[in-house]
N, C-alpha and C. Protein backbone atom coordinates (compact mmCIF):
# COMPACT_ATOMS: atom_id res chain seq x y z
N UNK A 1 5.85 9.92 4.80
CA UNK A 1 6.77 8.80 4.64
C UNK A 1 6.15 7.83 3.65
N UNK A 2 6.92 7.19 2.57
CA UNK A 2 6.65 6.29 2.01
C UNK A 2 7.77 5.16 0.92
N UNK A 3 7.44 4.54 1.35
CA UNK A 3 8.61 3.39 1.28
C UNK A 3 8.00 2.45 0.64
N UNK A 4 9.09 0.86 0.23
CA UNK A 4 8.89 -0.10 -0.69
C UNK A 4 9.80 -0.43 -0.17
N UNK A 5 9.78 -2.15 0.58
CA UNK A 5 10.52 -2.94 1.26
C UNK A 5 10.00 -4.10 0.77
N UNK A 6 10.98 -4.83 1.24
CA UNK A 6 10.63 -6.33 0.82
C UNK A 6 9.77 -6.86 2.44
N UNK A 7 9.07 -7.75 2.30
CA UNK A 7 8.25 -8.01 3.51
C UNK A 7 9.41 -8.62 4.41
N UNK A 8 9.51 -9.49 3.95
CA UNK A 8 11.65 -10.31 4.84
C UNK A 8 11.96 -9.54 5.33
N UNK A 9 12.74 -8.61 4.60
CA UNK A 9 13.57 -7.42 5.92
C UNK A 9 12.72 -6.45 6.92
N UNK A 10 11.42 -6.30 6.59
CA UNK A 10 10.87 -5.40 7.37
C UNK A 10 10.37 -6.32 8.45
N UNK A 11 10.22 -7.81 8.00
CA UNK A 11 9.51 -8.33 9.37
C UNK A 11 10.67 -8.86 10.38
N UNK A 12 11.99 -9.11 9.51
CA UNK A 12 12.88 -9.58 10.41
C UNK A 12 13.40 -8.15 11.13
N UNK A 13 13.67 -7.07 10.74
CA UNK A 13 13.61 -5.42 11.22
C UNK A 13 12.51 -5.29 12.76
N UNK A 14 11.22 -5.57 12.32
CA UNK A 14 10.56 -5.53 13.80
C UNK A 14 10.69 -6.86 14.59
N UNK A 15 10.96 -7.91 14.30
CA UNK A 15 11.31 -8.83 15.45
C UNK A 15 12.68 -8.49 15.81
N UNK A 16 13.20 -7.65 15.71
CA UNK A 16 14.79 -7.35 15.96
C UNK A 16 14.19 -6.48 17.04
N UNK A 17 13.97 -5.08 16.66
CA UNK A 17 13.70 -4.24 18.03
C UNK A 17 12.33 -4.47 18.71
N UNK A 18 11.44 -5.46 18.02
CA UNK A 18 10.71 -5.42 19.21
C UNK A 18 10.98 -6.32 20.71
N UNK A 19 12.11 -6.53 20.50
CA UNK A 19 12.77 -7.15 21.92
C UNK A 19 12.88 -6.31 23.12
N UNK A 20 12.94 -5.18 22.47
CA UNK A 20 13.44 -3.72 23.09
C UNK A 20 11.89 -3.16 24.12
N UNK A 21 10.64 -3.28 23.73
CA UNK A 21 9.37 -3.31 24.22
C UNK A 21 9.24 -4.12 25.39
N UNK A 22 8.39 -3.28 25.99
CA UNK A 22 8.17 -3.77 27.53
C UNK A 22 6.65 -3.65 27.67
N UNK A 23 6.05 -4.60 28.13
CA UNK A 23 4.21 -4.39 28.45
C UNK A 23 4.28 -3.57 29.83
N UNK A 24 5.32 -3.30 30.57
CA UNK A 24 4.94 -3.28 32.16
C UNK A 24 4.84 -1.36 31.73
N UNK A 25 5.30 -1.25 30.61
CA UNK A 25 5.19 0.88 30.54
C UNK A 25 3.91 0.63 29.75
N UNK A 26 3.09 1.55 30.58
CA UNK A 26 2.06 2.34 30.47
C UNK A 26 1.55 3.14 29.47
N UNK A 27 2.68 4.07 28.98
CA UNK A 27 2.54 5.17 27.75
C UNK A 27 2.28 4.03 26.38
N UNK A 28 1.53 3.98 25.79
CA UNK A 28 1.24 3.72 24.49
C UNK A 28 2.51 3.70 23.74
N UNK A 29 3.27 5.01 23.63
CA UNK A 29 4.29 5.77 22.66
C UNK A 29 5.33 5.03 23.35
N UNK A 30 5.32 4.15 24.11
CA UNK A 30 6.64 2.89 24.48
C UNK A 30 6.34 1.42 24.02
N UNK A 31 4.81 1.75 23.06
CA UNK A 31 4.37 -0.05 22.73
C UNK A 31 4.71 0.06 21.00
N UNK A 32 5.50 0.97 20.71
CA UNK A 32 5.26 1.08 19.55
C UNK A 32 6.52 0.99 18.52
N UNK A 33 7.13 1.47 17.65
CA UNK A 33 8.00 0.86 17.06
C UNK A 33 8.41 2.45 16.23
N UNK A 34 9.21 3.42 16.51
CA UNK A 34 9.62 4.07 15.23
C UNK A 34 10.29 3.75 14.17
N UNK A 35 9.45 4.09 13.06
CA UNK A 35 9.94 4.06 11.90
C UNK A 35 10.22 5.61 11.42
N UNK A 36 11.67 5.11 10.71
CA UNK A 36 12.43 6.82 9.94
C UNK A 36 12.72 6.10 8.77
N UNK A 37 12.30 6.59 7.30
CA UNK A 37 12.75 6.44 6.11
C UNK A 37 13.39 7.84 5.90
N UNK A 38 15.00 7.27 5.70
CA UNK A 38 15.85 8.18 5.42
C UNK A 38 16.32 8.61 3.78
N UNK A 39 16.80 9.56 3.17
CA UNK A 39 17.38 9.56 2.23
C UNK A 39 18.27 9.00 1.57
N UNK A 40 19.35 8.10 2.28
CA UNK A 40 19.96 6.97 2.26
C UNK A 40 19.53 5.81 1.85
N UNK A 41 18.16 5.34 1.37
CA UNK A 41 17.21 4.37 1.47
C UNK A 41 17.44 2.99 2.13
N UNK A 42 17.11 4.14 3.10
CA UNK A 42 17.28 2.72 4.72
C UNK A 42 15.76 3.21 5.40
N UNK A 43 15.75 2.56 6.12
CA UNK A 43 14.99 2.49 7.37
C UNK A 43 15.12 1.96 8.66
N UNK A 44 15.47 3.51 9.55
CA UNK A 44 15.63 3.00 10.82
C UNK A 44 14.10 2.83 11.80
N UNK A 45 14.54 1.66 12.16
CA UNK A 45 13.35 0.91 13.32
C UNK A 45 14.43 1.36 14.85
N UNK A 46 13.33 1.75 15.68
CA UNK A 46 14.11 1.39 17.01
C UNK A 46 12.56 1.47 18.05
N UNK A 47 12.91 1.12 18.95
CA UNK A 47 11.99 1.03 20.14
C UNK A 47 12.79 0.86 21.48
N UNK A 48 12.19 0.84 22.80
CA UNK A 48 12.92 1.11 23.75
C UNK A 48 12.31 0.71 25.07
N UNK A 49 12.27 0.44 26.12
CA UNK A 49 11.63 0.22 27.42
C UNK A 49 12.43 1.19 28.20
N UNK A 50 12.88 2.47 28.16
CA UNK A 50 13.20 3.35 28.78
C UNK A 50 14.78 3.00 29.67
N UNK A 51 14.95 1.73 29.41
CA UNK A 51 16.24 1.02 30.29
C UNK A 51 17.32 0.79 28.96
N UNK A 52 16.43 0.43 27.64
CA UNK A 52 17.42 -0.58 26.74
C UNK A 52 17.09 0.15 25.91
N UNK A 53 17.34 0.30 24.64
CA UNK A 53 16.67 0.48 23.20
C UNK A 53 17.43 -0.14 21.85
N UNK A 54 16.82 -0.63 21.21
CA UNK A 54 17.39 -1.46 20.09
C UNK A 54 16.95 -1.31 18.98
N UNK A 55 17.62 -0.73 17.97
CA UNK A 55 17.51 -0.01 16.55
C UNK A 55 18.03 -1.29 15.88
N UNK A 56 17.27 -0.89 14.02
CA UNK A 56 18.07 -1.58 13.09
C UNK A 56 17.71 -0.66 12.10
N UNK A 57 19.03 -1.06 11.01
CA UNK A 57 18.15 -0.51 9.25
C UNK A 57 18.06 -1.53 8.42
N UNK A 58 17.23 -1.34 7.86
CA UNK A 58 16.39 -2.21 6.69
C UNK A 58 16.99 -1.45 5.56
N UNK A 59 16.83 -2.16 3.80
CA UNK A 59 17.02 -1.51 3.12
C UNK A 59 15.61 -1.23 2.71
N UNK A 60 15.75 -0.16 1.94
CA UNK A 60 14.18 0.13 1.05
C UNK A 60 14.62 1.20 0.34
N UNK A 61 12.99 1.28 -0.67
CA UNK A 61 13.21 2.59 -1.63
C UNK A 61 12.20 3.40 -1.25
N UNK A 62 13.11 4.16 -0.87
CA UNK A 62 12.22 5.62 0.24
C UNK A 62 11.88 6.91 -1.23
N UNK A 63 10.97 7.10 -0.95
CA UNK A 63 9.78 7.68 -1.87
C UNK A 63 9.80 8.82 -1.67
N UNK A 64 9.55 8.74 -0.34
CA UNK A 64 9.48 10.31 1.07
C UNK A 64 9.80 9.83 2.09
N UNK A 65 10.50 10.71 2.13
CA UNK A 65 11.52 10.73 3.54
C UNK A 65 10.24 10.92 4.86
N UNK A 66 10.30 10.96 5.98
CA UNK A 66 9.35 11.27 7.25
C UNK A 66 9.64 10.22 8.20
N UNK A 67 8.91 10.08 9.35
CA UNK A 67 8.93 9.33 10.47
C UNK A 67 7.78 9.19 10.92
N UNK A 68 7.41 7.69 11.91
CA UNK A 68 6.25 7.77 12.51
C UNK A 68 5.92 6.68 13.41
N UNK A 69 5.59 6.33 14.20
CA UNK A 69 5.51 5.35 15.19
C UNK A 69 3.88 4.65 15.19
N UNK A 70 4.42 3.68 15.11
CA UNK A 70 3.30 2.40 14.85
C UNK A 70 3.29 1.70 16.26
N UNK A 71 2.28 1.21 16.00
CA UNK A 71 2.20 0.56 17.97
C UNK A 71 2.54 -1.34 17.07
N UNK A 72 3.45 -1.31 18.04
CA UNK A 72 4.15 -3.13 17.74
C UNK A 72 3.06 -4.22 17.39
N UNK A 73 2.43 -4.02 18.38
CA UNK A 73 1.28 -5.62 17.66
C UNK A 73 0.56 -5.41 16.55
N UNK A 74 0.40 -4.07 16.31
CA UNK A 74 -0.67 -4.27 14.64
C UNK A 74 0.20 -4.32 13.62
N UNK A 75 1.39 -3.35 13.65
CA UNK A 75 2.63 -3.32 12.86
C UNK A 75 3.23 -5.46 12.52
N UNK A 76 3.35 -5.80 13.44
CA UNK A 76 3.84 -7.17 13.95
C UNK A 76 3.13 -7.92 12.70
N UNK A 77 1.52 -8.25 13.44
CA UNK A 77 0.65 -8.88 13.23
C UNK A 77 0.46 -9.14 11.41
N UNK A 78 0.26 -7.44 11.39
CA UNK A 78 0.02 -6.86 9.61
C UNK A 78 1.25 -7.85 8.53
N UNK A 79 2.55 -7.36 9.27
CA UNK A 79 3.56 -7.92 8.17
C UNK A 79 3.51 -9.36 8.05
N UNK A 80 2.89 -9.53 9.17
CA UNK A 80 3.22 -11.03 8.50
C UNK A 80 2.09 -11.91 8.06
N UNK A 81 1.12 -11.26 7.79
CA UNK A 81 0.01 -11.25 6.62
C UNK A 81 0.12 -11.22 5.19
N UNK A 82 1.26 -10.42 4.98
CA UNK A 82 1.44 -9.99 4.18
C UNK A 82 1.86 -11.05 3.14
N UNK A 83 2.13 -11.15 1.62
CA UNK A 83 2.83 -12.37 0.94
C UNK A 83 4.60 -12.14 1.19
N UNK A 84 5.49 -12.83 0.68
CA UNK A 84 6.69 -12.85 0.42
C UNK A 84 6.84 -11.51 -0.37
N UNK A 85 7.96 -10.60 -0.52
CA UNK A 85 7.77 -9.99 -1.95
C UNK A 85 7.94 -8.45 -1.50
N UNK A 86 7.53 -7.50 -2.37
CA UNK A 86 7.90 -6.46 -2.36
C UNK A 86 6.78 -5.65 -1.48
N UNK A 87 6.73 -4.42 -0.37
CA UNK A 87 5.68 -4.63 0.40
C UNK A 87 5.75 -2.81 0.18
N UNK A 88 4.49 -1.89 -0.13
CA UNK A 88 4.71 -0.43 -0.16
C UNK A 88 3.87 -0.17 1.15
N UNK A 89 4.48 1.10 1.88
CA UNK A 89 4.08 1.59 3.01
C UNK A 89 3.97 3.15 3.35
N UNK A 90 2.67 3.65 3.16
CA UNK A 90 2.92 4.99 2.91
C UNK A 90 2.20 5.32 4.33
């Protein structure tokens, strides 16, 4: 997977579904956030607490297509480190 987003939509993208996250699950692979860069050049985010789950798409320019799940607080933390502006993520 590799993509080129603007930092804006990708950070407003994970404060969207990370609402969807729950600390009280156990599994790691429920603290985390999938990301799918599609051929469409979107990117779907979703995450879930096994009760709810809440997706969005972002726009971007998807490079390579793939998927992969990031655990929410470093994903979180990272973007918004980041400057304003155009942000690549491979």
């Amino acid at each position: 997977m590799k993509i080129i987003c603007s930092q804006e939509s990708l950070l407003h993208g994970i404060q969207t579904v990370q609402k969807g996250i729950s600390s009280r699950i156990g599994l790691p692979i429920y603290n985390g956030i999938l990301f799918e860069a599609n051929e469409d050049n979107k990117v779907h985010l979703f995450a879930t607490d096994l009760e709810i789950g809440i997706d969005c798409y972002i726009p971007a320019q998807v490079i390579k297509t793939g998927s992969t799940v990031i655990p929410n607080r470093i994903i979180s933390e990272l973007i918004k480190k980041f400057p304003e502006g155009k942000i690549e993520i491979e």
